[in-house]
Each structure stands twice: as structure tokens, then as C-alpha cells.
C-alpha atoms as a PDB file:
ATOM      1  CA  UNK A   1      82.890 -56.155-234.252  1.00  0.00           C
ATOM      2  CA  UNK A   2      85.290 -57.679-231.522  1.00  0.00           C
ATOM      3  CA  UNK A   3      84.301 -55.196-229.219  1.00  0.00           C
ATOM      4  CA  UNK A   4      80.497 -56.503-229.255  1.00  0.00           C
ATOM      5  CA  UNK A   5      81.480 -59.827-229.517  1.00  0.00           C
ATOM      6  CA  UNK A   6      83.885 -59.168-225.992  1.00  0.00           C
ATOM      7  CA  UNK A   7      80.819 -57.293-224.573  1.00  0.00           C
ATOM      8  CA  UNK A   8      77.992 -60.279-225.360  1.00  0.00           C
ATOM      9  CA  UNK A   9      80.567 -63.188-224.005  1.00  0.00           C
ATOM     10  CA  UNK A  10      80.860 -60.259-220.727  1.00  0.00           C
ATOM     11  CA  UNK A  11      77.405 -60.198-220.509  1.00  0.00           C
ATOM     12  CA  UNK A  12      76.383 -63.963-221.205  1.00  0.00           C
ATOM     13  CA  UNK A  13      78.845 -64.567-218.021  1.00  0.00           C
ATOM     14  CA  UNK A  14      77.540 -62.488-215.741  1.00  0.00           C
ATOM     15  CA  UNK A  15      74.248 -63.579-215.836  1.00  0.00           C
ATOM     16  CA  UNK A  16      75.301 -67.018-215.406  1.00  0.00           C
ATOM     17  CA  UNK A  17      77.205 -66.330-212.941  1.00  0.00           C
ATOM     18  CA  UNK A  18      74.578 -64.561-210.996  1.00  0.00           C
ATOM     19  CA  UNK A  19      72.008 -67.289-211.816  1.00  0.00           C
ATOM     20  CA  UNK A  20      74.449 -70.196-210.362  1.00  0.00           C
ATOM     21  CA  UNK A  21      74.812 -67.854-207.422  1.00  0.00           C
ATOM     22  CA  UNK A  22      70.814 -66.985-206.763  1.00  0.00           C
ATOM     23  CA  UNK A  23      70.100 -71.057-206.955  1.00  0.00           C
ATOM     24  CA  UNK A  24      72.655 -71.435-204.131  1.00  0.00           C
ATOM     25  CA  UNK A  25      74.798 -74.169-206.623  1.00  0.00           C
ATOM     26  CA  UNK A  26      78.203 -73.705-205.046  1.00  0.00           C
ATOM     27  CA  UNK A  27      81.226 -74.924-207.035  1.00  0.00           C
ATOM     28  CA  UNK A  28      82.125 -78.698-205.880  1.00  0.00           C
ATOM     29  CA  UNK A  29      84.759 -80.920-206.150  1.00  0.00           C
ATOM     30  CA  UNK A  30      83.828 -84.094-207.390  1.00  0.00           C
ATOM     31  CA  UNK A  31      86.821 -87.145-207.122  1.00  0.00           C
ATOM     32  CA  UNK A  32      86.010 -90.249-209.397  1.00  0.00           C
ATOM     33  CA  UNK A  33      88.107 -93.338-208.235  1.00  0.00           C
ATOM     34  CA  UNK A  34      87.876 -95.911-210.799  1.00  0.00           C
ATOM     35  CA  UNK A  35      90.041 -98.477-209.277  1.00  0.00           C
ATOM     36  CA  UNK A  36      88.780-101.608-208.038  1.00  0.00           C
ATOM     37  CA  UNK A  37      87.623-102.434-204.717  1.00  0.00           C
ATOM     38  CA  UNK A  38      90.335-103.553-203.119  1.00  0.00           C
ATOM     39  CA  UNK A  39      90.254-104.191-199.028  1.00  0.00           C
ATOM     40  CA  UNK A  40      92.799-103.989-197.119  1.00  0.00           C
ATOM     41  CA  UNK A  41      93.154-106.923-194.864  1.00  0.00           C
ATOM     42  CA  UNK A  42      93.532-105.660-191.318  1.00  0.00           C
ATOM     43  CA  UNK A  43      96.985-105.682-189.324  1.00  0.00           C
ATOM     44  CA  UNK A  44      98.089-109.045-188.138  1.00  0.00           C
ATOM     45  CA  UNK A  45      99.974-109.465-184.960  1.00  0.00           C
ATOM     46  CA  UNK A  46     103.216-107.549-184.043  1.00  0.00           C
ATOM     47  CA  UNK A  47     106.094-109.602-185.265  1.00  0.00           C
ATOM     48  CA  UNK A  48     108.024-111.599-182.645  1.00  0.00           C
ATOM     49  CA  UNK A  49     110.577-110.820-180.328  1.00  0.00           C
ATOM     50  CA  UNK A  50     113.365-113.466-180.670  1.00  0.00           C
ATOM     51  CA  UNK A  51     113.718-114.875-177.800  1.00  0.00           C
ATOM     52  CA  UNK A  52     111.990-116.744-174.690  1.00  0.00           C
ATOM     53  CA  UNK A  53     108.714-115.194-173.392  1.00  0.00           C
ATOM     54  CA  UNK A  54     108.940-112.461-170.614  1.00  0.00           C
ATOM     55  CA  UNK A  55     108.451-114.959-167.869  1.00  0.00           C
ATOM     56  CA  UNK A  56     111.071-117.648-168.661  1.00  0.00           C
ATOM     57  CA  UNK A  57     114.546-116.743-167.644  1.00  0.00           C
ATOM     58  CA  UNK A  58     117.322-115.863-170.286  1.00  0.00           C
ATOM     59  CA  UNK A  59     117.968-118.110-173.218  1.00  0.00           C
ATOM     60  CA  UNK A  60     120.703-120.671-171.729  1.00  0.00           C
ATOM     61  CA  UNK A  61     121.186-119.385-168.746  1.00  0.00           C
ATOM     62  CA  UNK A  62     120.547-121.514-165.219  1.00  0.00           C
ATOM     63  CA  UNK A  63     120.005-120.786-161.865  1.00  0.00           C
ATOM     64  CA  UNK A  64     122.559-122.219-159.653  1.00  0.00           C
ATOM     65  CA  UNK A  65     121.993-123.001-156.177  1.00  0.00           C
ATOM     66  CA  UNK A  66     124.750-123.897-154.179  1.00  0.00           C
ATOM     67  CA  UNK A  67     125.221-126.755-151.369  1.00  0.00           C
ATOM     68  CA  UNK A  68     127.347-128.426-149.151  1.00  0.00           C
ATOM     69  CA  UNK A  69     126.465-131.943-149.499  1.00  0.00           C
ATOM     70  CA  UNK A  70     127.614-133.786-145.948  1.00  0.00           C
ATOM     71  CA  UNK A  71     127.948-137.538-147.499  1.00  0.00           C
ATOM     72  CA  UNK A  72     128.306-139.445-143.531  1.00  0.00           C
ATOM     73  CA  UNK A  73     125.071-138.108-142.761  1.00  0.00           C
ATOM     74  CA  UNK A  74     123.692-137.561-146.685  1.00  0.00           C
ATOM     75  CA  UNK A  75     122.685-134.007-145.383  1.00  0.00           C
ATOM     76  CA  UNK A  76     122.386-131.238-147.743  1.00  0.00           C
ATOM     77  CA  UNK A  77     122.627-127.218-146.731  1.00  0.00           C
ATOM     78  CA  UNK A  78     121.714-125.049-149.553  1.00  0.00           C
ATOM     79  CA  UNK A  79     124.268-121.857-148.786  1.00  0.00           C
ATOM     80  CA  UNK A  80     121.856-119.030-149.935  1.00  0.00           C
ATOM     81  CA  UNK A  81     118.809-119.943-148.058  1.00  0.00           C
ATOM     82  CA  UNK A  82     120.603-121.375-145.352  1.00  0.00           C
ATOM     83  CA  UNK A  83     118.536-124.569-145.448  1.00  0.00           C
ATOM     84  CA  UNK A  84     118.930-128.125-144.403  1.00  0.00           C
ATOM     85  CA  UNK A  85     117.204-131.038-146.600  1.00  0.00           C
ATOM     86  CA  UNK A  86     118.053-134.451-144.562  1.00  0.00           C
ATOM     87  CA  UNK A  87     115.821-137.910-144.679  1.00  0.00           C
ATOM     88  CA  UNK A  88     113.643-139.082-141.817  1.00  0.00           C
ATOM     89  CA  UNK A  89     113.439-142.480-142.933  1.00  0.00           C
ATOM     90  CA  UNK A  90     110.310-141.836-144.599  1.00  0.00           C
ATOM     91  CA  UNK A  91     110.572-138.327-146.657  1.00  0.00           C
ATOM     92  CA  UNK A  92     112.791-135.956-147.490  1.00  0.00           C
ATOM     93  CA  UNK A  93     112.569-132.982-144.889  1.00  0.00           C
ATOM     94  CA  UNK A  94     113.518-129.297-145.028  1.00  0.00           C
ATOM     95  CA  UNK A  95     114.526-127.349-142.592  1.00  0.00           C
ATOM     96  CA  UNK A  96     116.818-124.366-140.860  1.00  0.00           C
ATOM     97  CA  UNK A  97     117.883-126.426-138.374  1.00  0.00           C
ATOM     98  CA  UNK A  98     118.809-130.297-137.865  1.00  0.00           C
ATOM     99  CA  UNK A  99     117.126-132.304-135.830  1.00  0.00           C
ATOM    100  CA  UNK A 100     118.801-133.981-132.422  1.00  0.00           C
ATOM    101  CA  UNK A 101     119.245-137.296-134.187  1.00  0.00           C
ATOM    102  CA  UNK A 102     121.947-136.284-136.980  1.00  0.00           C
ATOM    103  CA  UNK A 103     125.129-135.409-136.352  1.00  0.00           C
ATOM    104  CA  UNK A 104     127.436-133.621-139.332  1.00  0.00           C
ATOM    105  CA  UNK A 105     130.756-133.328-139.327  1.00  0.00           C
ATOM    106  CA  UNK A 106     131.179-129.495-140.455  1.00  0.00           C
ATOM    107  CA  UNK A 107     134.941-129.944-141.927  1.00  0.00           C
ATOM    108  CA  UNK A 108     133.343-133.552-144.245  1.00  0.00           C
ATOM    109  CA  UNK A 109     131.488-131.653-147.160  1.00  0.00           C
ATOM    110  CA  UNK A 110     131.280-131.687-150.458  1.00  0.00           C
ATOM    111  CA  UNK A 111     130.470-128.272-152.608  1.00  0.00           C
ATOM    112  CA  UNK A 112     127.638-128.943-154.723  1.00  0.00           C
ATOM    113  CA  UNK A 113     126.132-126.454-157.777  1.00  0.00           C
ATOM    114  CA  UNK A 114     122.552-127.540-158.548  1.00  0.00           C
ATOM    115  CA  UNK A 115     120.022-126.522-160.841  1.00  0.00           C
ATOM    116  CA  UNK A 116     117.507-127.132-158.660  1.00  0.00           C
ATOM    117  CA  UNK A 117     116.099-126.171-155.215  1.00  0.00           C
ATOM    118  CA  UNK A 118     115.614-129.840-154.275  1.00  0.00           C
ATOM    119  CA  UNK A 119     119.116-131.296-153.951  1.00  0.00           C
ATOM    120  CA  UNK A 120     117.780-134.576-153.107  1.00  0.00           C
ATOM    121  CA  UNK A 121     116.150-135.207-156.746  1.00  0.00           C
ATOM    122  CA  UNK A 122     119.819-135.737-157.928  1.00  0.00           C
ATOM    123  CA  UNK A 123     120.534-137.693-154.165  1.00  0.00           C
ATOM    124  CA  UNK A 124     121.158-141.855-155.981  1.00  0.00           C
ATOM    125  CA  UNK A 125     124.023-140.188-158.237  1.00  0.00           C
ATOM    126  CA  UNK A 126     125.354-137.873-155.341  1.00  0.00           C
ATOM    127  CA  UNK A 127     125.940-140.651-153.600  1.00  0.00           C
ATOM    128  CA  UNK A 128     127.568-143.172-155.893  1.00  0.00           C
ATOM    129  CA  UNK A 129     130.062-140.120-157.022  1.00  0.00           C
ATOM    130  CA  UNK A 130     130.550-138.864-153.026  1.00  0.00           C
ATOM    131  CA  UNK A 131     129.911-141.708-151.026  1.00  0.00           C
ATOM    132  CA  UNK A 132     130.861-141.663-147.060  1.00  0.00           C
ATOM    133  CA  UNK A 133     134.389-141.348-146.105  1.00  0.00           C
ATOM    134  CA  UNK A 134     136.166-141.033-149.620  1.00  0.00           C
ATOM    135  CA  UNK A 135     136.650-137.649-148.477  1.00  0.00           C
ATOM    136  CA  UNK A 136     138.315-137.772-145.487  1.00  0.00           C
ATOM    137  CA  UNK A 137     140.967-140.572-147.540  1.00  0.00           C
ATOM    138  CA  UNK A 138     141.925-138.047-150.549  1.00  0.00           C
ATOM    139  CA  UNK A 139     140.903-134.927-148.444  1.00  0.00           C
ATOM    140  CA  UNK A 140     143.502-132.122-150.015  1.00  0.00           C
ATOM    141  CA  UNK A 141     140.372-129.851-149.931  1.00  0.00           C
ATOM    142  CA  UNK A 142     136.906-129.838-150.947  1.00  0.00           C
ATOM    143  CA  UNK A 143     135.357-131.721-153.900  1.00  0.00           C
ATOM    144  CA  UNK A 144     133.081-129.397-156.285  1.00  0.00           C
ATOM    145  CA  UNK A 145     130.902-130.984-158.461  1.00  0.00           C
ATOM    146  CA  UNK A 146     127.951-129.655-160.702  1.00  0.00           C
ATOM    147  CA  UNK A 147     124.453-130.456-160.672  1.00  0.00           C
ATOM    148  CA  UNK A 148     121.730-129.227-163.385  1.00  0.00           C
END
């Protein structure tokens, strides 16, 4: 009796088998997901570099420009550019040469380290600290003196 029994569950198997196969039903994979709705909130910005932004120069640091500052004629000659800033009278004046009118005395300067590449912005306290001919009485070498 449990070989007939074997043979009709055989049997019964086949044909179903062969009838899922002649409707074209295919075996599928079918994925419930029964959590909630949940969306995900789209990506914010990258984080932040510490620091200043790419076009501001290096946290603390300061360009330095250098100068000779010649207090008898209250000419200035920024050493890397090889410039001369001098007054007219009426504005301050840039140049690479001096005019005719002002004379310098090459050996009577003071060295000067300035933030900034208008030496005369700082001129009413460079001249109360260096004014004309203190350094030819206490000359034992130039004065240095910093600027921001």
C-alpha cells in the first residue's frame, strides 16, 4: 500500500508540474518589506575644512614687506619691488625713481617691516617714532622697527 501511495503523490506531481510549466507560471521571488516608510533625507554638505578659505592666506601668518624709510626726506623704498612712495605736496606718489626735487641721503634710513604695500598709511606714527635727524645723533647702525 506505500508503494501506490509513493506512485499517486509521483504522479499528482508531475502533472502539476507540467501544468505550471504549459501556463508559462515561472517560479518568482516575492520580498515583503513591512517596515515603515522611512526616507532618507539626502546628504548635506561635506563637513568643513578647519581652517581659512582657499583664497585667504594661512591662519596667522602676514605678509611682510620690507622698507627703508628715509625720515629727512619722509621717503619710503619698498626693497622687493624696488619702489619709491614720496609726497608731492598734494598725494602720496609711487614710483621707481625719485623725482629731481628730493634729495635722500642713502646712509640716513631706517629698516621698516610692514604689513602693507602702502607704507605711507602708517606715515603720522613713522614719523613721531623716526623723526629727522635722531638718526644721525644715536647712529650705531640702523633702526628696525615693525609695521602690521
Amino acid at each position: 500500500m506505500i508503494r501506490s501511495l509513493k506512485g499517486i503523490i509521483i504522479v499528482i506531481s508531475l502533472i502539476f508540474a507540467c501544468t505550471l510549466l504549459n501556463s508559462g507560471c515561472s517560479h518568482t521571488r516575492v520580498i515583503v518589506d513591512d517596515r515603515p516608510n522611512v526616507k532618507k533625507a539626502p546628504p548635506g554638505p561635506p563637513p568643513a575644512k578647519a581652517g581659512p578659505p582657499p583664497w585667504a592666506p594661512a591662519h596667522g601668518y602676514r605678509a611682510k614687506h620690507h622698507y627703508r624709510y628715509y625720515p629727512c626726506s619722509s621717503v619710503y623704498f619698498d626693497t622687493g619691488r624696488s619702489l619709491y612712495f614720496y609726497y608731492d605736496g598734494r598725494n602720496w606718489q609711487m614710483s621707481v625713481s625719485l623725482p629731481t626735487w628730493i634729495r635722500i641721503d642713502i646712509n640716513d634710513y631706517v629698516t621698516l617691516e610692514m604689513g602693507t604695500t602702502q607704507p605711507y598709511e602708517y606715515h603720522p606714527d613713522v614719523v613721531k617714532r623716526y623723526p629727522p635727524g635722531l638718526q644721525k645723533k644715536n647712529r650705531k647702525g640702523h633702526g628696525k622697527g615693525k609695521w602690521s
